[in-house]
N, C-alpha and C. Protein backbone atom coordinates (compact mmCIF):
# COMPACT_ATOMS: atom_id res chain seq x y z
N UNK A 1 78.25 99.92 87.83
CA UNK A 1 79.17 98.82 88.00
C UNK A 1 80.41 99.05 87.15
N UNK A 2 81.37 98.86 87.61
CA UNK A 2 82.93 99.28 86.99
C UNK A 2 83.17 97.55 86.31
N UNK A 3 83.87 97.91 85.01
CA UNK A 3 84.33 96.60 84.27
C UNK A 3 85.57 96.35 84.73
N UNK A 4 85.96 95.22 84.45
CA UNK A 4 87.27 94.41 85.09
C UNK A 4 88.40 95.49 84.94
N UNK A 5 88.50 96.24 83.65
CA UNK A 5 89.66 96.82 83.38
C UNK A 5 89.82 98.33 84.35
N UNK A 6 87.80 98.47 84.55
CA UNK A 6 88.24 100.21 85.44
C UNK A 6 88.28 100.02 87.01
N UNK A 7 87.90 98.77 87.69
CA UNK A 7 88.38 97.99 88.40
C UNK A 7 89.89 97.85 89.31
N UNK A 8 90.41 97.18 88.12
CA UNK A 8 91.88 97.25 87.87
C UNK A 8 92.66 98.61 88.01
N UNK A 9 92.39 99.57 86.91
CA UNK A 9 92.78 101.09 87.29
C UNK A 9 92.44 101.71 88.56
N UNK A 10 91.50 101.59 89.33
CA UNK A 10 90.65 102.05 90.39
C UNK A 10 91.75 101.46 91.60
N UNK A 11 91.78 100.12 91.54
CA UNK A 11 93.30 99.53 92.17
C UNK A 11 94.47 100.27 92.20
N UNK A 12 95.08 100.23 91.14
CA UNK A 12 96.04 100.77 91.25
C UNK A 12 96.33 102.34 91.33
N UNK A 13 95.25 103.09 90.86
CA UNK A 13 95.50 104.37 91.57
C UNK A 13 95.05 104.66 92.59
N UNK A 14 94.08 103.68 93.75
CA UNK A 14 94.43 103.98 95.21
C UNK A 14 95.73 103.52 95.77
N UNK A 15 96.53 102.87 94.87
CA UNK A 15 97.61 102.58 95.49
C UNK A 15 98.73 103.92 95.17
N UNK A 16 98.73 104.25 94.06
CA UNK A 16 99.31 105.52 93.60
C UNK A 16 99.42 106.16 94.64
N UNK A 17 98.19 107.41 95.43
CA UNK A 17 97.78 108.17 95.80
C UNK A 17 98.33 107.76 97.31
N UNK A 18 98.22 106.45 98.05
CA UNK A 18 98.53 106.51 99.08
C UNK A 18 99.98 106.58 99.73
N UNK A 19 100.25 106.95 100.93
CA UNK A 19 102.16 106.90 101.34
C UNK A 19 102.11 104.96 101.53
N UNK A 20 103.64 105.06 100.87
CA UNK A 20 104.00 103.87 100.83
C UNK A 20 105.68 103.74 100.25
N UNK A 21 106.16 102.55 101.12
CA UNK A 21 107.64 102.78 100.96
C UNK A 21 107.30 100.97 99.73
N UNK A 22 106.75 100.44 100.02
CA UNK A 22 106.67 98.93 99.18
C UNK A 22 105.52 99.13 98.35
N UNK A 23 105.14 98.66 97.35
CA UNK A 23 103.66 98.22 96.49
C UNK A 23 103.97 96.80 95.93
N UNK A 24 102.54 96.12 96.26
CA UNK A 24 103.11 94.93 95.38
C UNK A 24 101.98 94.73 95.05
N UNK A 25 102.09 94.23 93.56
CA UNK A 25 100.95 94.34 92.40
C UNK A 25 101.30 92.98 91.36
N UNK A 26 100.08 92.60 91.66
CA UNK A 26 99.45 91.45 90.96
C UNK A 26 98.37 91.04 89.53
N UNK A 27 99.30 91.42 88.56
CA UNK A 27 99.04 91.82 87.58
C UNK A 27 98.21 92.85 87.06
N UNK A 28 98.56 93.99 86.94
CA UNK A 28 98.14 95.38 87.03
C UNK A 28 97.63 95.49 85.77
N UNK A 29 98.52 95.20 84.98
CA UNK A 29 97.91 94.82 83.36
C UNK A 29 96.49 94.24 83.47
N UNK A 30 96.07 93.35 83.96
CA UNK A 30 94.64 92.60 83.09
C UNK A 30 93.46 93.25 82.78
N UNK A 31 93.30 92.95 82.47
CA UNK A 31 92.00 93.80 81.87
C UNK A 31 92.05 94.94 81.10
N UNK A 32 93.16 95.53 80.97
CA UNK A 32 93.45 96.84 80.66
C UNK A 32 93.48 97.17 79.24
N UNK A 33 93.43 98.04 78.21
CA UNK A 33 93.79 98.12 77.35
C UNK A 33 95.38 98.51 76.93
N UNK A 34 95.66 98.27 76.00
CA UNK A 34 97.17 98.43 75.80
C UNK A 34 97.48 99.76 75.78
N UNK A 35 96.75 100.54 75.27
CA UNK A 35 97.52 102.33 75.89
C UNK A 35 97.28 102.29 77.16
N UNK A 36 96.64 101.88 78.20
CA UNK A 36 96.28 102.08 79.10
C UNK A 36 97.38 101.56 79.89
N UNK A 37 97.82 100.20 79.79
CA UNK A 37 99.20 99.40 80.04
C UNK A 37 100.59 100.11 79.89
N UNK A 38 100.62 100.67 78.76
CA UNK A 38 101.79 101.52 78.63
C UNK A 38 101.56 102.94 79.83
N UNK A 39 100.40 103.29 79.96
CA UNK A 39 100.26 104.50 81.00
C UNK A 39 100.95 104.16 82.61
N UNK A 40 99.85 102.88 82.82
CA UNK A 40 100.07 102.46 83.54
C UNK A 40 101.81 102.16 84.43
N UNK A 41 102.36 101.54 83.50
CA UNK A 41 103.63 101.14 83.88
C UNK A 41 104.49 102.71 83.83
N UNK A 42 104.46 103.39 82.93
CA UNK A 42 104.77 104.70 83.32
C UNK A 42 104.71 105.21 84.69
N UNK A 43 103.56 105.20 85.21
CA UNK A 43 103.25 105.79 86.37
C UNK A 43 103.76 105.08 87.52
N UNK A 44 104.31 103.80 87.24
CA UNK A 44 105.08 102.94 88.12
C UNK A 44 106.43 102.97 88.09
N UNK A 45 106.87 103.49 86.83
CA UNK A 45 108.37 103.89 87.00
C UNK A 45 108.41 104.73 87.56
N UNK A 46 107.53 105.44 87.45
CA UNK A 46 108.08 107.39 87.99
C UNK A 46 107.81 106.87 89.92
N UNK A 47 106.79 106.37 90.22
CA UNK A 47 106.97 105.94 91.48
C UNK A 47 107.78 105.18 92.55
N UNK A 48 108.58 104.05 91.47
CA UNK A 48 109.77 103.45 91.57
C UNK A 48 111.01 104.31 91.45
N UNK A 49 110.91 105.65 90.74
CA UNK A 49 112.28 106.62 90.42
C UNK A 49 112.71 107.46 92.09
N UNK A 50 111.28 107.75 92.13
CA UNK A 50 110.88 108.58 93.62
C UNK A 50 111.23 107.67 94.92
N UNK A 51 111.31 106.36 94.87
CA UNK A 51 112.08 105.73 95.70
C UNK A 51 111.16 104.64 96.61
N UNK A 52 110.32 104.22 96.00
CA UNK A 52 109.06 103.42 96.26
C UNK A 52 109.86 102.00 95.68
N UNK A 53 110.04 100.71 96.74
CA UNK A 53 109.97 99.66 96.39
C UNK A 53 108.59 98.93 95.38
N UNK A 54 109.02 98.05 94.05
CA UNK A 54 107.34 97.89 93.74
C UNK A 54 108.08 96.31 93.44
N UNK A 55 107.32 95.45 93.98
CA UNK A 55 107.40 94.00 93.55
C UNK A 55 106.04 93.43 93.10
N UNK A 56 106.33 93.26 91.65
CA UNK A 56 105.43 93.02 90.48
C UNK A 56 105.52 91.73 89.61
N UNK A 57 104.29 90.92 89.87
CA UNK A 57 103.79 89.49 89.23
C UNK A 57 102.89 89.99 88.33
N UNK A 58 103.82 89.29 87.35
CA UNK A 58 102.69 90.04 85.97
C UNK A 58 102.81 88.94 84.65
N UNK A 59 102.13 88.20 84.25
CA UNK A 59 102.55 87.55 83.11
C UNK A 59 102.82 88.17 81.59
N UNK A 60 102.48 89.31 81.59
CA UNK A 60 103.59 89.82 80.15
C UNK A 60 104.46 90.03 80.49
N UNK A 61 105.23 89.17 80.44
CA UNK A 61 106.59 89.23 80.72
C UNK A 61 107.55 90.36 80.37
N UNK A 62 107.15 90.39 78.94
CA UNK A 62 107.65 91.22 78.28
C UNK A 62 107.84 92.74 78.49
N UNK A 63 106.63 93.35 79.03
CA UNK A 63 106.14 94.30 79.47
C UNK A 63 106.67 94.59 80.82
N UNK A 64 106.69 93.69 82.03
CA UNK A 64 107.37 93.50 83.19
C UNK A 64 108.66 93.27 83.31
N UNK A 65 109.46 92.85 82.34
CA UNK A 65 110.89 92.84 82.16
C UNK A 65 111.60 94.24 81.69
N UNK A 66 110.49 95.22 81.13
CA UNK A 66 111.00 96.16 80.67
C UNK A 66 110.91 97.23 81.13
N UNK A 67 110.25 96.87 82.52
CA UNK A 67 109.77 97.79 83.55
C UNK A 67 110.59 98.16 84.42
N UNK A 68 111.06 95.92 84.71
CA UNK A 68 111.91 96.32 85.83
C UNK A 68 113.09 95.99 85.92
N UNK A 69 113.80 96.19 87.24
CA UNK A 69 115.24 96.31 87.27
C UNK A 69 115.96 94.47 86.86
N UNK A 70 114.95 93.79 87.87
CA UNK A 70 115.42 92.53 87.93
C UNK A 70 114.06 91.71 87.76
N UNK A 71 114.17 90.19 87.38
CA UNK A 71 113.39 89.10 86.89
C UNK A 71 113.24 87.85 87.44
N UNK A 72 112.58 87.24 87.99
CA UNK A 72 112.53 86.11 88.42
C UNK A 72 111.64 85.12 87.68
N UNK A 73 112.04 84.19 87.53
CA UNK A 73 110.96 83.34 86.23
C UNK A 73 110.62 81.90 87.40
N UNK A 74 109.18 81.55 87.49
CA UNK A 74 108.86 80.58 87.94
C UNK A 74 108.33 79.82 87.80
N UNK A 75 108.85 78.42 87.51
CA UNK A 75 107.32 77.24 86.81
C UNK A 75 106.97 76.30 88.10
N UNK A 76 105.95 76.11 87.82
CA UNK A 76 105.20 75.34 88.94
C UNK A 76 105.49 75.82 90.18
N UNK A 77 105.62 76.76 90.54
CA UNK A 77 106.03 77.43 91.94
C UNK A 77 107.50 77.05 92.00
N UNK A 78 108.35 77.04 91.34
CA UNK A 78 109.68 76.69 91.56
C UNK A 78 110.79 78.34 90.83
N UNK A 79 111.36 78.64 91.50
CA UNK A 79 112.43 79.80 90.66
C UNK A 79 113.40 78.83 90.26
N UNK A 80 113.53 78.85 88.91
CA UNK A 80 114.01 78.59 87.34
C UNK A 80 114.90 79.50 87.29
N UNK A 81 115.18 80.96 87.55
CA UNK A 81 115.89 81.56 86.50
C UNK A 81 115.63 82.40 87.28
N UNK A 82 116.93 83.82 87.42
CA UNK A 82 116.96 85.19 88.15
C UNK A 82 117.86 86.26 87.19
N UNK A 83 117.60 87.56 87.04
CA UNK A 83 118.59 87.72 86.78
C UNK A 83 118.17 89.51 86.46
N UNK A 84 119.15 90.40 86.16
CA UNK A 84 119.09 91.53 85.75
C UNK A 84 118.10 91.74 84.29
N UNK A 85 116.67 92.47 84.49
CA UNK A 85 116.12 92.47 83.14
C UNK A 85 116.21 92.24 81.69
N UNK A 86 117.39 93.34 81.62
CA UNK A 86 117.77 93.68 80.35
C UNK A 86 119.05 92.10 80.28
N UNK A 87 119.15 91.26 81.35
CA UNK A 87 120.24 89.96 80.82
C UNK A 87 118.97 89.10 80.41
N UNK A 88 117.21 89.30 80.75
CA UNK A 88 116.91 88.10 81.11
C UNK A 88 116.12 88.38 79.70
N UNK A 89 115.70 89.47 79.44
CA UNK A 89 115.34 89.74 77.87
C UNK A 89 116.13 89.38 76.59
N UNK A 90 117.52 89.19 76.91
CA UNK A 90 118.44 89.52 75.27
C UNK A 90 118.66 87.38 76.17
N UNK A 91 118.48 86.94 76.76
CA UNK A 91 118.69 85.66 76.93
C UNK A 91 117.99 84.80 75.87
N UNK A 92 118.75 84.34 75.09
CA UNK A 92 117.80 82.91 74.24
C UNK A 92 117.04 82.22 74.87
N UNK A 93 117.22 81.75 75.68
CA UNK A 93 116.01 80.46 76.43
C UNK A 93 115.05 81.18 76.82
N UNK A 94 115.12 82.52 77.55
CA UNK A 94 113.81 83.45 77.61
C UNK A 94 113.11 83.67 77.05
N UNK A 95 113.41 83.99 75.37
CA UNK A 95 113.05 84.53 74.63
C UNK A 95 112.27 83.00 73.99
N UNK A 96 112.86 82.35 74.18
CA UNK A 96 111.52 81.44 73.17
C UNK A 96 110.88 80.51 74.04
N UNK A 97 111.29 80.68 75.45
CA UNK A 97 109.89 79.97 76.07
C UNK A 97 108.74 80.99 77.41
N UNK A 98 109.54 81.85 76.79
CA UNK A 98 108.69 83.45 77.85
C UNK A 98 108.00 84.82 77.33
N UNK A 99 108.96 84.89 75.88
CA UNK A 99 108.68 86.04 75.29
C UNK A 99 108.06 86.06 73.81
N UNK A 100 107.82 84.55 73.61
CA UNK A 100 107.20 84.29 72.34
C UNK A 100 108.51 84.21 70.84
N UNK A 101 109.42 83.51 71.31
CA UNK A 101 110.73 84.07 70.23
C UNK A 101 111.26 84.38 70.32
């Protein structure tokens, strides 16, 4: 029996491996350990570089903002807030009700 986290990996590298012009991934992180997270998202840039659309719901924000190009923030099913990563990271209001500060 595979644990939540090899699970999770097992997911996302059949998605790796297969042809695909879109991926969309639903929190890829959980379960994972944190080197494993940093691997992980690696292997999603380089797939995103190669020219693979990836639209990614992920609640570390932090981690997912730094991944990707652009950000969408949503409370209660409502979009709040859009914007280019690196605007939505150095943003004050982000930062202390998304990013912990």
């Amino acid at each position: 029996t595979l644990s939540g986290g090899e699970q999770q990996m097992l997911a996302v590298g059949r998605a790796l491996v297969s042809a695909r012009k879109m991926m969309l991934l639903d929190e890829p992180s959980m379960g994972l350990a944190p080197l494993l997270m940093g691997t992980v998202f690696e292997a999603l840039r380089e797939i995103n570089k190669e020219g693979t659309t990836i639209l990614l719901v992920e609640q570390n924000a932090r981690m997912a903002l730094k991944f990707a190009s652009r950000g969408y923030v949503l409370e209660t099913g409502s979009l709040v807030l859009q914007g280019k990563s690196e605007d939505l990271l150095a943003n004050p209001d982000v930062k202390k009700a998304y990013l912990g500060g």
